[in-house]
Protein backbone atom coordinates (compact mmCIF):
# COMPACT_ATOMS: atom_id res chain seq x y z
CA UNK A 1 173.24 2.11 308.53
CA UNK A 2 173.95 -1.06 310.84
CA UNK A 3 170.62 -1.06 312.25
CA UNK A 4 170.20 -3.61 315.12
CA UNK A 5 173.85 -5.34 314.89
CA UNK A 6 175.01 -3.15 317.35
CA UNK A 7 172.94 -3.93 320.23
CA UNK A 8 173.25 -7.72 319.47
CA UNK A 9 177.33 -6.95 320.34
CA UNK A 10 176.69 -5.38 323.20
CA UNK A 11 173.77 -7.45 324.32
CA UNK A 12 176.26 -9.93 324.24
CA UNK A 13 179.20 -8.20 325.32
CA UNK A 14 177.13 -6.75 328.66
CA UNK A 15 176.17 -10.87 329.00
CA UNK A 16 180.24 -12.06 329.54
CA UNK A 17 180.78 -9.44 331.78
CA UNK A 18 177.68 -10.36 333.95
CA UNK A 19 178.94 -14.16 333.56
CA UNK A 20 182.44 -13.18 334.62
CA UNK A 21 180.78 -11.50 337.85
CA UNK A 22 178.75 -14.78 338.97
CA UNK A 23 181.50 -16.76 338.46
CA UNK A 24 184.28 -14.46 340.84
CA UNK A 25 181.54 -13.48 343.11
CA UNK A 26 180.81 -17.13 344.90
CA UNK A 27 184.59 -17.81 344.94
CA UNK A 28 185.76 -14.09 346.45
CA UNK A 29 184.67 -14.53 349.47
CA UNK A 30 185.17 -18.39 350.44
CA UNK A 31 187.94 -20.02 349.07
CA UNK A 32 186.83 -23.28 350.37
CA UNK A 33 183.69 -23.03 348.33
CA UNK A 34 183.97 -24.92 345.09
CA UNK A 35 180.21 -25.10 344.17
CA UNK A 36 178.11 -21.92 343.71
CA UNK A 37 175.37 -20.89 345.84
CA UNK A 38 171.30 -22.18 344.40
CA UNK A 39 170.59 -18.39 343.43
CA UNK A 40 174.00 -17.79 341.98
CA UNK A 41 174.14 -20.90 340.01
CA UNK A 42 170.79 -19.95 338.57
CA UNK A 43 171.96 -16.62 337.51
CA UNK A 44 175.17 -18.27 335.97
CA UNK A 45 172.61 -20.65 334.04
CA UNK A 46 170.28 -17.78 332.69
CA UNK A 47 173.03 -15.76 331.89
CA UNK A 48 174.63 -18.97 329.79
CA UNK A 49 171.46 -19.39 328.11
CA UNK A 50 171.14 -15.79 327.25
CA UNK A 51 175.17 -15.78 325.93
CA UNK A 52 174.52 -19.09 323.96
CA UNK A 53 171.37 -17.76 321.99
CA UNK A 54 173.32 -14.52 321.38
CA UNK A 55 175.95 -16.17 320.67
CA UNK A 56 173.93 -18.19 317.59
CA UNK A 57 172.31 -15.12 316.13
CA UNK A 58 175.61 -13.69 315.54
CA UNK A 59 177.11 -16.83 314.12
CA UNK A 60 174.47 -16.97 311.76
CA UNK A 61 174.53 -12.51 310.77
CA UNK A 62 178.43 -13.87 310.28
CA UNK A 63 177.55 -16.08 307.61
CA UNK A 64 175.25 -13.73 305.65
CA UNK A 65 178.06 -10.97 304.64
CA UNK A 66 181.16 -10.08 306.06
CA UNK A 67 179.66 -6.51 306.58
CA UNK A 68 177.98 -7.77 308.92
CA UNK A 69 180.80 -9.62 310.61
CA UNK A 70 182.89 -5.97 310.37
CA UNK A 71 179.91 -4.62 312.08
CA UNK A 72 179.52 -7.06 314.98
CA UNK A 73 183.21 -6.71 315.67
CA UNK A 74 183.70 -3.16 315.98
CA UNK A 75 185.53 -1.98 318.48
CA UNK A 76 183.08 0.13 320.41
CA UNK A 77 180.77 -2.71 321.37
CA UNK A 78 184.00 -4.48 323.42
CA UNK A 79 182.36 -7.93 322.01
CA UNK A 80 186.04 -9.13 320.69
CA UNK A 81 187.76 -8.07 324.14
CA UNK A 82 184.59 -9.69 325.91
CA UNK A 83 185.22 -12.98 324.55
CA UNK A 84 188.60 -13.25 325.24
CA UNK A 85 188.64 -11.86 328.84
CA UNK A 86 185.95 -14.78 329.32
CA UNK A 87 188.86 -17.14 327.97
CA UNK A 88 191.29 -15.93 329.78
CA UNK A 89 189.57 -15.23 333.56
CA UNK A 90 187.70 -18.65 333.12
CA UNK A 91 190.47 -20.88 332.02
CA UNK A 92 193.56 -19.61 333.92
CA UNK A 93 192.11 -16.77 336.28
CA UNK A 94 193.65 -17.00 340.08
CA UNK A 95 189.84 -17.11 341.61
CA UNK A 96 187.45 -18.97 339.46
CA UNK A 97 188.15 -22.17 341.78
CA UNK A 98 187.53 -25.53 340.31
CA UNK A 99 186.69 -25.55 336.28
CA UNK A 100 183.10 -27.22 335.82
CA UNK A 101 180.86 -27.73 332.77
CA UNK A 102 179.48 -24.61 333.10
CA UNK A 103 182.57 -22.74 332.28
CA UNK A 104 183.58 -25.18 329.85
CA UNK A 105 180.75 -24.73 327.86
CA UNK A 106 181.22 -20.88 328.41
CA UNK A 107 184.95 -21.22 326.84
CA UNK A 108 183.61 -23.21 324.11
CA UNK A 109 180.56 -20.93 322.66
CA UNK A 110 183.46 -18.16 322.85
CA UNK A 111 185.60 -19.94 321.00
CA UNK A 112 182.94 -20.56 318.84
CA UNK A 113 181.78 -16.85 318.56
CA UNK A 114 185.46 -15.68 317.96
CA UNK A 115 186.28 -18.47 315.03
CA UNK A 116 182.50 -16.76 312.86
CA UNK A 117 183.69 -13.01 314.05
CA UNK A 118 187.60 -13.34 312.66
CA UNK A 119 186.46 -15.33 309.74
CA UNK A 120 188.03 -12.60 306.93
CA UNK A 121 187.19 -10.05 308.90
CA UNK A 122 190.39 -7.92 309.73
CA UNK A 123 188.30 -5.55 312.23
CA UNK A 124 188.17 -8.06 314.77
CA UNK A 125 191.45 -10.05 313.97
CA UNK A 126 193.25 -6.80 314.75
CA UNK A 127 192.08 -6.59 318.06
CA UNK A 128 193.63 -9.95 318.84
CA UNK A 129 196.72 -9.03 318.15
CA UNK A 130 196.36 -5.38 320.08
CA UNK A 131 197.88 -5.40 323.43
CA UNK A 132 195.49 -5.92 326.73
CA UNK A 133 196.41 -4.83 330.56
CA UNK A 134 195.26 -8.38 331.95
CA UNK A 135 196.61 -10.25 334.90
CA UNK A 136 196.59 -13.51 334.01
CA UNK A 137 198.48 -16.21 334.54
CA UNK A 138 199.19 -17.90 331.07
CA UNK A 139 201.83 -20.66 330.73
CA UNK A 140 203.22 -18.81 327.53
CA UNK A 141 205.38 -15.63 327.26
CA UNK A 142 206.49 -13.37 324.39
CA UNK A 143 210.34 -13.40 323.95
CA UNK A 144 211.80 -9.47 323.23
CA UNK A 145 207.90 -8.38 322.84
CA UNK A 146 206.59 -7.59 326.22
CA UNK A 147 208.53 -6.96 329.51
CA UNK A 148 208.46 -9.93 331.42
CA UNK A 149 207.22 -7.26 334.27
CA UNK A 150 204.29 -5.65 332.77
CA UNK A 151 200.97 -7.62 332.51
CA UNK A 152 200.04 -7.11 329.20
CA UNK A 153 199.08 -9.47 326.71
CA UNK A 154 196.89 -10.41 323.20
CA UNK A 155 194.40 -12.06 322.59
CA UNK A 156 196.91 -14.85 320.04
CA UNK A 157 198.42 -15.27 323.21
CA UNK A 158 195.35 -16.24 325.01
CA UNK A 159 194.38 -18.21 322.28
CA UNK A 160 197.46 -20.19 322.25
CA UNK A 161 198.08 -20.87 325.31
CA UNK A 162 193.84 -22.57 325.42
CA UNK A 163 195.16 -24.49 322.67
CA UNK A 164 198.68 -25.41 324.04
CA UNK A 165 196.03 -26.17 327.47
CA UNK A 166 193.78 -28.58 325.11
CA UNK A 167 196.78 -30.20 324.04
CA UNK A 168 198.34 -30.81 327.92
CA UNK A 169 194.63 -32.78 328.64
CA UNK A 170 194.96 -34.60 325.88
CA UNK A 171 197.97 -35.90 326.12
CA UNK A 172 197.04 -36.93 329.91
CA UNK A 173 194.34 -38.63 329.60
CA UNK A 174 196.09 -40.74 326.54
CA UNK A 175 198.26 -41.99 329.64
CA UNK A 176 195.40 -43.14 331.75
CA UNK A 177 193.66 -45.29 329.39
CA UNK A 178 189.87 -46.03 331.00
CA UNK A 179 187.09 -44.62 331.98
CA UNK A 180 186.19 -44.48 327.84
CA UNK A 181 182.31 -43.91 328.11
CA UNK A 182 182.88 -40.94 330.57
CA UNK A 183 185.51 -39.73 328.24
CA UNK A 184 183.77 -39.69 325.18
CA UNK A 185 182.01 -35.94 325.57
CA UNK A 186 185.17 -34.56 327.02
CA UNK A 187 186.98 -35.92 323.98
CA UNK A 188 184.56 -34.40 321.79
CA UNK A 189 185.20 -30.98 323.52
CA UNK A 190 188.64 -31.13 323.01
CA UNK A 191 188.81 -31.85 320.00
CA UNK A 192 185.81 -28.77 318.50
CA UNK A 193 188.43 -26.58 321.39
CA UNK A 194 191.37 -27.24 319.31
CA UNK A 195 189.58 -27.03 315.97
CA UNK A 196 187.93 -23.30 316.61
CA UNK A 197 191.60 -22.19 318.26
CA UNK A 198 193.56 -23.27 315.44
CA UNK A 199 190.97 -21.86 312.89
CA UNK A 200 191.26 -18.18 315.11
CA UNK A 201 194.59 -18.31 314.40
CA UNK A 202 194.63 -19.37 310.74
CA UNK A 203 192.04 -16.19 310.82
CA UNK A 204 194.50 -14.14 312.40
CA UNK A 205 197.47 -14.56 310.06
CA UNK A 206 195.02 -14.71 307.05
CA UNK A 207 194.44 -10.98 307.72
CA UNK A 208 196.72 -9.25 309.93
CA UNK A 209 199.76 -11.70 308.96
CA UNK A 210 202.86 -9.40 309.92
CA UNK A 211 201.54 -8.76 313.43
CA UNK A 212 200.38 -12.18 313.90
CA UNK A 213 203.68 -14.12 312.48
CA UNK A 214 205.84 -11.97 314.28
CA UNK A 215 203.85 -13.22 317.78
CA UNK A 216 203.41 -16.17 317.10
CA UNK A 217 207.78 -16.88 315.73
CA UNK A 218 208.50 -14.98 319.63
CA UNK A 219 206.18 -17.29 321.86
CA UNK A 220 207.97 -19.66 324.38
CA UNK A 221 206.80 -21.97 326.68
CA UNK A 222 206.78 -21.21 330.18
CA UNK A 223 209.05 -23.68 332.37
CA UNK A 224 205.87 -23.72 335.01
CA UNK A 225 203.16 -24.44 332.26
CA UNK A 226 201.54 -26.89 331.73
């Protein structure tokens, strides 16, 4: 029935994992190590390159039906989950050392991927809202929604707290006025950042609005975030 739309998710899905891997794998063992290895950054840049073209192909089968969209997004091909554990581990994971282009580029084509996949398209917007057993560190908790012990969180959390992130740069740099010409491509990164999280979001409580409203009314700021 679907044809090939499987395999593009988990051609894609298989491709974050394997990005995920380079990325802990140069800072596991040296701590003092901040810039990959020659082989290992070439693995992280062919990997890249393979995520961003499959990342286009499904951007564009988004925009031809939203069968196709339901399809992409199913939960067997762990492409939903796959995009937001490279989110999560690349923007506030404990050993991904110091954040670089590479990753940011990473975090954006995710972003990206997730805004065409949610777009009316409750299949994959109910996954974001569906509990994961992740350790990371956000700077956002839910208030009377998840133990403060257990280390469990959603995917409008993670997408939140990147936006409430995006926001914290912002209003930084707005304090340290110079540098503009440098500036200028970071500013345009924050700026598509904050557009595809708040259009995920708008996504999510277009089509799973009683799950989504009630996580988003319980979020609170963590006194140690940022």
């Amino acid at each position: 029935k679907s044809g090939s739309l499987p395999d593009y998710s988990r051609a894609y899905a298989s491709t974050l994992s394997a990005i995920l891997l380079a990325h802990k794998s140069h800072h596991a063992g040296d701590t003092s190590q901040e810039v990959p290895s020659t082989s290992c950054q070439r693995c992280i840049t062919y990997l890249q390159k393979r995520a961003s073209s499959l990342s286009g192909i499904i951007d564009s089968l988004c925009c031809l039906s939203p069968k196709a969209s339901i399809v992409l997004s199913c939960p067997e091909s762990y492409l939903v989950p796959g995009l937001l554990k490279v989110i999560a581990d690349l923007s506030f994971g404990s050993n991904m050392g110091t954040a670089s282009t590479s990753i940011s580029d990473e975090i954006l084509t995710s972003l990206k991927t997730l805004t065409s996949l949610t777009h009316e398209n409750s299949v994959a917007c109910e996954q974001l809202v569906r509990p994961y057993n992740w350790d990371n560190s956000l700077p956002i908790s839910m208030e009377n929604v998840m133990n403060a012990s257990d280390q469990t969180t959603t995917g409008v959390c993670i997408i939140f707290s990147y936006l409430l992130k995006v926001a914290s740069t912002k209003q930084g740099e707005a304090s340290t006025n110079h540098d503009h010409e440098r500036d200028k491509s970071n500013e345009r990164y924050l700026y598509d950042t904050t557009i595809f999280c708040l259009n995920i979001l708008t996504n999510i409580v277009e089509m799973v609005p009683h799950s989504a409203k009630y996580m988003i009314e319980h979020i609170a700021v963590n006194d140690e975030g940022e």
